[in-house]
C-alpha atoms as a PDB file:
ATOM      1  CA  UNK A   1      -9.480  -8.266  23.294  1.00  0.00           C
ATOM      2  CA  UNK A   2     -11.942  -5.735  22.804  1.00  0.00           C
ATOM      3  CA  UNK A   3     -10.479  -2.549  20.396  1.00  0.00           C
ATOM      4  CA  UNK A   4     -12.323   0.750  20.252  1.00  0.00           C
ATOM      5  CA  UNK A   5     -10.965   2.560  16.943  1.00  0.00           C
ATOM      6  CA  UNK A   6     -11.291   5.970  16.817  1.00  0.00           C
ATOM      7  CA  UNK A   7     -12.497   6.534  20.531  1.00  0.00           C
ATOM      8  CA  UNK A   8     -11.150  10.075  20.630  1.00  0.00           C
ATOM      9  CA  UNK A   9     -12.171  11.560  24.347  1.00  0.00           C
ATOM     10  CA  UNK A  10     -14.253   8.632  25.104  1.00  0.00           C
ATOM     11  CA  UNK A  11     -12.720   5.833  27.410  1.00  0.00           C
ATOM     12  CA  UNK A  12     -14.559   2.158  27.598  1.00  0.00           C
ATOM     13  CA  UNK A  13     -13.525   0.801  30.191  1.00  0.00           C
ATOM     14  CA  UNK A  14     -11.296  -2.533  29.507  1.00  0.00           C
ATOM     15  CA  UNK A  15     -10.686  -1.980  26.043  1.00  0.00           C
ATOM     16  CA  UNK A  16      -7.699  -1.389  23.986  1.00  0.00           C
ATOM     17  CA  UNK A  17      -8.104   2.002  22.215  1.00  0.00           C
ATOM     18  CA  UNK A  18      -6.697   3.295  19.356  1.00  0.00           C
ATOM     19  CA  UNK A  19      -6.218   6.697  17.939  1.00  0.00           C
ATOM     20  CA  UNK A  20      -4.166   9.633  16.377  1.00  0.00           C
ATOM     21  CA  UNK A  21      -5.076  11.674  19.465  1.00  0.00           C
ATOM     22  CA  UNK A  22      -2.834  12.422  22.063  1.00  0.00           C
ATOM     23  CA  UNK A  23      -5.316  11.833  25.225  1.00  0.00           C
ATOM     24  CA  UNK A  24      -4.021   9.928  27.757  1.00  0.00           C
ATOM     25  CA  UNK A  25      -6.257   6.941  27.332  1.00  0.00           C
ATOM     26  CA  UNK A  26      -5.373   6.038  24.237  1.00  0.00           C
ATOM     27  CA  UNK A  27      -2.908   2.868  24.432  1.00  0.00           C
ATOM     28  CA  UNK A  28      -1.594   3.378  20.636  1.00  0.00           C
ATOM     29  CA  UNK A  29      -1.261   6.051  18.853  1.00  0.00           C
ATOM     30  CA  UNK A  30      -2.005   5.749  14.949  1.00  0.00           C
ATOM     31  CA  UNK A  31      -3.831   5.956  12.140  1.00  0.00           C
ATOM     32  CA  UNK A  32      -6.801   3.417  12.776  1.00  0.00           C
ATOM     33  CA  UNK A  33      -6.441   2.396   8.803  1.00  0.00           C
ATOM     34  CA  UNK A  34      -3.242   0.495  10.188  1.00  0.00           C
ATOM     35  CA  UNK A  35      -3.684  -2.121  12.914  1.00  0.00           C
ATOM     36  CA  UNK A  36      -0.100  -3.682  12.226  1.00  0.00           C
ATOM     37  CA  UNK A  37       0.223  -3.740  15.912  1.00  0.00           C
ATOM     38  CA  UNK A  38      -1.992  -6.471  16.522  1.00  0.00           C
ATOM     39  CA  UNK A  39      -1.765 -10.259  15.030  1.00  0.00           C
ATOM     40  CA  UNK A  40      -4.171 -11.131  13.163  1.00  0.00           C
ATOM     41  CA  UNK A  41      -7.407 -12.932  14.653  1.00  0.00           C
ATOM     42  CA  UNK A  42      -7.137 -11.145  17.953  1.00  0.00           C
ATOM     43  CA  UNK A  43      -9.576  -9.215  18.735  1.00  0.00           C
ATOM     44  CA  UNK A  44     -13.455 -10.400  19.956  1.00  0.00           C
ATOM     45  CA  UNK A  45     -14.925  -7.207  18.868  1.00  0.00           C
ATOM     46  CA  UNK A  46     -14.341  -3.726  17.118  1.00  0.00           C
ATOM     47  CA  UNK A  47     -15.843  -0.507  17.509  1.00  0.00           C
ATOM     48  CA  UNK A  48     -15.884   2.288  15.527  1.00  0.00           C
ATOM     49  CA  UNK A  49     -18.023   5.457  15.855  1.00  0.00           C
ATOM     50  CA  UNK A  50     -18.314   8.275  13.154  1.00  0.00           C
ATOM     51  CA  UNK A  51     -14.801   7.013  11.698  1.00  0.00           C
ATOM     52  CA  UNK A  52     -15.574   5.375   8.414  1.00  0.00           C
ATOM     53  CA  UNK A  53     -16.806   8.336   7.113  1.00  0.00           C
ATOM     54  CA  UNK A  54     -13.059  10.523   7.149  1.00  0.00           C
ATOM     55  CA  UNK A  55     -12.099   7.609   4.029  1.00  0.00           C
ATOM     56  CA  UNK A  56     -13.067   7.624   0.522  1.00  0.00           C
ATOM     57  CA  UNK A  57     -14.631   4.518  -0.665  1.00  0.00           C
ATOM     58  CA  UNK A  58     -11.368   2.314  -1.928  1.00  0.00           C
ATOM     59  CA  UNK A  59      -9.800   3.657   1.886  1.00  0.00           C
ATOM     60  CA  UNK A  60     -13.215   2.394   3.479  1.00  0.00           C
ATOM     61  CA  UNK A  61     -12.981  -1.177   1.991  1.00  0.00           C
ATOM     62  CA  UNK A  62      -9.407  -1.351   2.867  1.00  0.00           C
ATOM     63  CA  UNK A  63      -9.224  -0.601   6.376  1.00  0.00           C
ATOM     64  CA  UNK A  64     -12.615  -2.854   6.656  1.00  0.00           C
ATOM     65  CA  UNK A  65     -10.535  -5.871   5.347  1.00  0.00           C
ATOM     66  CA  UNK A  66      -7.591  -4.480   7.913  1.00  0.00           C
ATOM     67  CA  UNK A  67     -10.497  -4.768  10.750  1.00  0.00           C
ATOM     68  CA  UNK A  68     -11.626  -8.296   9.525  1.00  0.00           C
ATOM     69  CA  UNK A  69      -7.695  -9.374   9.814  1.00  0.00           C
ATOM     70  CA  UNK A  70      -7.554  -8.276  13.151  1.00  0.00           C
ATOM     71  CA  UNK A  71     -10.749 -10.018  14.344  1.00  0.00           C
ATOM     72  CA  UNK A  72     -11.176 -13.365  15.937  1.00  0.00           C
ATOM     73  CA  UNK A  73     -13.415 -15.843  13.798  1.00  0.00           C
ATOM     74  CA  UNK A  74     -16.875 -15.030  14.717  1.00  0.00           C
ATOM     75  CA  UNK A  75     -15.709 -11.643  16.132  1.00  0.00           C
ATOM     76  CA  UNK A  76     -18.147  -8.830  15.552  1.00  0.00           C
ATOM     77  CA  UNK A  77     -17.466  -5.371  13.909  1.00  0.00           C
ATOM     78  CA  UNK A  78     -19.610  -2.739  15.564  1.00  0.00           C
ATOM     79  CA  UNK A  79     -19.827   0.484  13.617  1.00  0.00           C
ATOM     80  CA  UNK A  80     -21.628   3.676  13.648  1.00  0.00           C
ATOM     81  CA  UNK A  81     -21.665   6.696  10.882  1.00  0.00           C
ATOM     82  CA  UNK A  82     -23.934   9.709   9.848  1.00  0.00           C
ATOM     83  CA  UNK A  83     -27.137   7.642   8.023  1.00  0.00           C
ATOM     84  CA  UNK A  84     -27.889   9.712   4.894  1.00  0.00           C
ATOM     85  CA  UNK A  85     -31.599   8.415   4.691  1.00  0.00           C
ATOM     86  CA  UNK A  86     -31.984   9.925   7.867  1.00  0.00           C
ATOM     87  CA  UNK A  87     -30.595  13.592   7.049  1.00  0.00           C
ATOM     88  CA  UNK A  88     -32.028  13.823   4.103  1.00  0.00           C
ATOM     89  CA  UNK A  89     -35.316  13.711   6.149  1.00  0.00           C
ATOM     90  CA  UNK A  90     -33.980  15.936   8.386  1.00  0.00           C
ATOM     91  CA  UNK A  91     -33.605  18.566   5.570  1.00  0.00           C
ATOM     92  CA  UNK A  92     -36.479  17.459   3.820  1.00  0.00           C
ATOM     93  CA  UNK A  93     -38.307  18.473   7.216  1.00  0.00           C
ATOM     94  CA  UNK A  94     -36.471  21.775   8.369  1.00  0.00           C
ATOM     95  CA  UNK A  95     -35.508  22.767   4.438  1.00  0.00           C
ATOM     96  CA  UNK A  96     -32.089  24.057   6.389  1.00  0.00           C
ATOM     97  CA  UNK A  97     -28.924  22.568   5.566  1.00  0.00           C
ATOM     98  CA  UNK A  98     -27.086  24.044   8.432  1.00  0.00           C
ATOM     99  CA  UNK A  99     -28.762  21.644   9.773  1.00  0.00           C
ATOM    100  CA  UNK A 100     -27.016  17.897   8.288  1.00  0.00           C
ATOM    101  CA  UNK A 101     -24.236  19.776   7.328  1.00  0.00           C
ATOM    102  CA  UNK A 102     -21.634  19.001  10.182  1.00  0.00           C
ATOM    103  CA  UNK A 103     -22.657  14.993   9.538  1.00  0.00           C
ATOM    104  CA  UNK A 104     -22.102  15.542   6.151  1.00  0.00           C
ATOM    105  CA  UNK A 105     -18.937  17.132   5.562  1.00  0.00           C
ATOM    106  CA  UNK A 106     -17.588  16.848   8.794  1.00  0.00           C
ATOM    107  CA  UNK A 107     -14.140  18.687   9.711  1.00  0.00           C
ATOM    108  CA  UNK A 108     -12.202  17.590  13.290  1.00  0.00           C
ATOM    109  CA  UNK A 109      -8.759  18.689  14.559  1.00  0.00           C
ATOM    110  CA  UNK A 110      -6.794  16.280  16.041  1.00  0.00           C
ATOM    111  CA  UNK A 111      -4.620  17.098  18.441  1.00  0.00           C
ATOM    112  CA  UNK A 112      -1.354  14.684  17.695  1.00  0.00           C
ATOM    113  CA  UNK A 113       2.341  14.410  19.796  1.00  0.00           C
ATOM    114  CA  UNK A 114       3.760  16.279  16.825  1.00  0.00           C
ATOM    115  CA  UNK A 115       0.862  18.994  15.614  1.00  0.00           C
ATOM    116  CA  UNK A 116      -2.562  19.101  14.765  1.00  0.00           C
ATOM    117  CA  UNK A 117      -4.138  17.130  11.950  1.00  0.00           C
ATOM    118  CA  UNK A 118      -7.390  18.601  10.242  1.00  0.00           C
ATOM    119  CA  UNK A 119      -9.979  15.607   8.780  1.00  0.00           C
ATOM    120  CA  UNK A 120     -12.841  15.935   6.454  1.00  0.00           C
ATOM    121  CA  UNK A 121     -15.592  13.396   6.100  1.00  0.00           C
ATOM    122  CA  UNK A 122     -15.021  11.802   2.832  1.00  0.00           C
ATOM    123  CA  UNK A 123     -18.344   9.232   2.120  1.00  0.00           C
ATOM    124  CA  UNK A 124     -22.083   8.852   3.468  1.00  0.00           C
ATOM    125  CA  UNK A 125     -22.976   6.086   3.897  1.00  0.00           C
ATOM    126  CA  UNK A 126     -27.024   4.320   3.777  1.00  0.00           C
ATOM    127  CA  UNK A 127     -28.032   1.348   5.022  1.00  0.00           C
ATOM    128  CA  UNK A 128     -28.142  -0.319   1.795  1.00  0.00           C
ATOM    129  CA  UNK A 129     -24.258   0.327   0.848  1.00  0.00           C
ATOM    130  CA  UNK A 130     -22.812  -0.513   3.956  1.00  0.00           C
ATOM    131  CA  UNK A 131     -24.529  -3.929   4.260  1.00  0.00           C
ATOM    132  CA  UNK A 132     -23.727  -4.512   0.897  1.00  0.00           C
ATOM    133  CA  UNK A 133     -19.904  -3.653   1.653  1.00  0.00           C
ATOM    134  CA  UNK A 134     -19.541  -6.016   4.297  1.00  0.00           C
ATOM    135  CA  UNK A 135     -21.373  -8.528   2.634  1.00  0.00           C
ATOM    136  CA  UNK A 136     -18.653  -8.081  -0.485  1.00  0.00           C
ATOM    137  CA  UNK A 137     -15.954  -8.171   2.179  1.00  0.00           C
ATOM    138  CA  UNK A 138     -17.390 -11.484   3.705  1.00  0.00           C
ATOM    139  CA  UNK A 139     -18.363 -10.336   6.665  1.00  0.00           C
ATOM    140  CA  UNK A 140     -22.201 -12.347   8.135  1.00  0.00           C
ATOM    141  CA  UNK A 141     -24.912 -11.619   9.649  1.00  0.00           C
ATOM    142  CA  UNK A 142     -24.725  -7.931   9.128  1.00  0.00           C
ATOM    143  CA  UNK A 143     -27.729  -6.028  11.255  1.00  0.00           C
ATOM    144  CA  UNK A 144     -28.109  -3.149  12.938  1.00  0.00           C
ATOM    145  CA  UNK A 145     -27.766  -2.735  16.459  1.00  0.00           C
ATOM    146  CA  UNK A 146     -28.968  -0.547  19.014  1.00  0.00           C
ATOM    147  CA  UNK A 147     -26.948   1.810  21.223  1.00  0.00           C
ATOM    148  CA  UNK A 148     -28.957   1.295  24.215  1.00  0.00           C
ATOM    149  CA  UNK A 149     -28.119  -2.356  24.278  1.00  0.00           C
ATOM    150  CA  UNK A 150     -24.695  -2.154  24.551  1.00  0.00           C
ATOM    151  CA  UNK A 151     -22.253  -2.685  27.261  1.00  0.00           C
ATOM    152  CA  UNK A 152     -21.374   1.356  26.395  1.00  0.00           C
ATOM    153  CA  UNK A 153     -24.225   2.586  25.882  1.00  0.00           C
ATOM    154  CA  UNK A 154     -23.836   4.849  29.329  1.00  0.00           C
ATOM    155  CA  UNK A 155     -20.384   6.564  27.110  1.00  0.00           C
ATOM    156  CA  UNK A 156     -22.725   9.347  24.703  1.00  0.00           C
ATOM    157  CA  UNK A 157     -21.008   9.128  21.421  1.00  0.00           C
ATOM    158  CA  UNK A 158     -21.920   9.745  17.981  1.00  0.00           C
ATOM    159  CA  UNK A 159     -23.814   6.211  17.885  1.00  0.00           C
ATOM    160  CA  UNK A 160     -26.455   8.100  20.057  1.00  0.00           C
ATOM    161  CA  UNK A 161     -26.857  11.368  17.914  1.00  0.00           C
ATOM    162  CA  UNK A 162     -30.552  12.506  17.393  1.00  0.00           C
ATOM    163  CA  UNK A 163     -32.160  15.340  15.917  1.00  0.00           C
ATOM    164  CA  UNK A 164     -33.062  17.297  17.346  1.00  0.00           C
ATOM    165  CA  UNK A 165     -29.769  17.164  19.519  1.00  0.00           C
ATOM    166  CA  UNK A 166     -30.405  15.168  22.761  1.00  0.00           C
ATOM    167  CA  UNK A 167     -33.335  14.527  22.238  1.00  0.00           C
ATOM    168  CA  UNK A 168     -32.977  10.393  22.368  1.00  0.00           C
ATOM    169  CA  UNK A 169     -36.766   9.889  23.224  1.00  0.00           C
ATOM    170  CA  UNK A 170     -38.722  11.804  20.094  1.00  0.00           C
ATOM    171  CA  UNK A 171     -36.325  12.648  17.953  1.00  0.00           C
ATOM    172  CA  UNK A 172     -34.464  11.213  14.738  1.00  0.00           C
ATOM    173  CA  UNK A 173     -31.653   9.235  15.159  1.00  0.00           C
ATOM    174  CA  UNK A 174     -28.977   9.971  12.740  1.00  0.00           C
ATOM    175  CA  UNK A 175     -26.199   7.518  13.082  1.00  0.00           C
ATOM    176  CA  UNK A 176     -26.796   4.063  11.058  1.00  0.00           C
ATOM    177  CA  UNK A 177     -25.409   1.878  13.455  1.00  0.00           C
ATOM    178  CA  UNK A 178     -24.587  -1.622  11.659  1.00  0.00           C
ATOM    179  CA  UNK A 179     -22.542  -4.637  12.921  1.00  0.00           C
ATOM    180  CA  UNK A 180     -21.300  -7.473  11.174  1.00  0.00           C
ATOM    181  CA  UNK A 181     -19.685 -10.846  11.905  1.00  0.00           C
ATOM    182  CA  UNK A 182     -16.611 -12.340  10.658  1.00  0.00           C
ATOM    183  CA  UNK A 183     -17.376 -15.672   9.314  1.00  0.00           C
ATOM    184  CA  UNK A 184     -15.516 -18.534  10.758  1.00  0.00           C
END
């Protein structure tokens, strides 16, 4: 079982996605924190782009432990979010902050069945603190990964987001994509 958390308007093809929104696509409908639909040990891998960043801290390391549950031995957790070291070079460079400021506050409506939810980013996240998270959570073999060697890497999502915008070649990526392994 392969879950993508979070997916939004994006559809992987043969996966089991989860989200609040109400896109056809989506085969449950929930708050990602909760994966009480699913045993525990089920799933091969998780995905999750630009997601971790709507919790606080204490939220983030729960729902992380909530992923680990539902993740086979060895299964890998695949996760993207806005990379701090990266827009602070980005404002560093342009001196605008209208320019990092959508990564770093982030608001998104969500269209629901019953009415529309408004979300706020609620961390950043480095390199650095994330590894060390998943680490603390017992996760293995935490790296980074890139989005061009992925089995979705032909679905753009945030995982691919560059500044400039688009511009994947010369630009600056600004999503710290970092998997992990759960240990066996």
């Amino acid at each position: 079982m392969k879950l993508h958390l979070g997916c939004w308007k994006r559809f992987f093809p043969g996966w089991i996605h989860v989200d609040l929104c109400n896109y056809p696509h989506i085969d449950y409908k929930r708050d990602i924190r909760d994966l009480s639909c699913f045993d525990d040990n089920v799933a091969s891998i998780i995905y999750s782009s630009h997601n971790l960043e709507y919790f606080d801290f204490k939220e983030a390391k729960q729902t992380l432990l909530e992923w680990q549950r539902v993740l086979k031995p060895n299964g890998i957790l695949r996760l993207s979010v806005p990379d701090f070291s990266a827009l602070v070079k980005v404002y560093q460079s342009t001196g605008d902050l209208t320019k990092i400021i959508g990564p770093l506050y982030g608001k998104m409506t969500i269209p629901t069945e019953r009415e529309d939810v408004i979300i706020y980013h609620r961390t950043i996240w480095d390199y650095e603190t994330l590894y060390s998270l998943l680490w603390e959570l017992g996760f293995c073999d935490v790296e980074k990964w890139d989005w061009r060697n992925t089995e979705h890497s032909e679905i753009d999502d945030h995982s691919q987001a560059h500044f400039p915008h688009m511009d994947k070649e010369n630009g600056l990526q600004i999503s710290l994509n970092i998997q992990a392994r759960k240990r066996s």
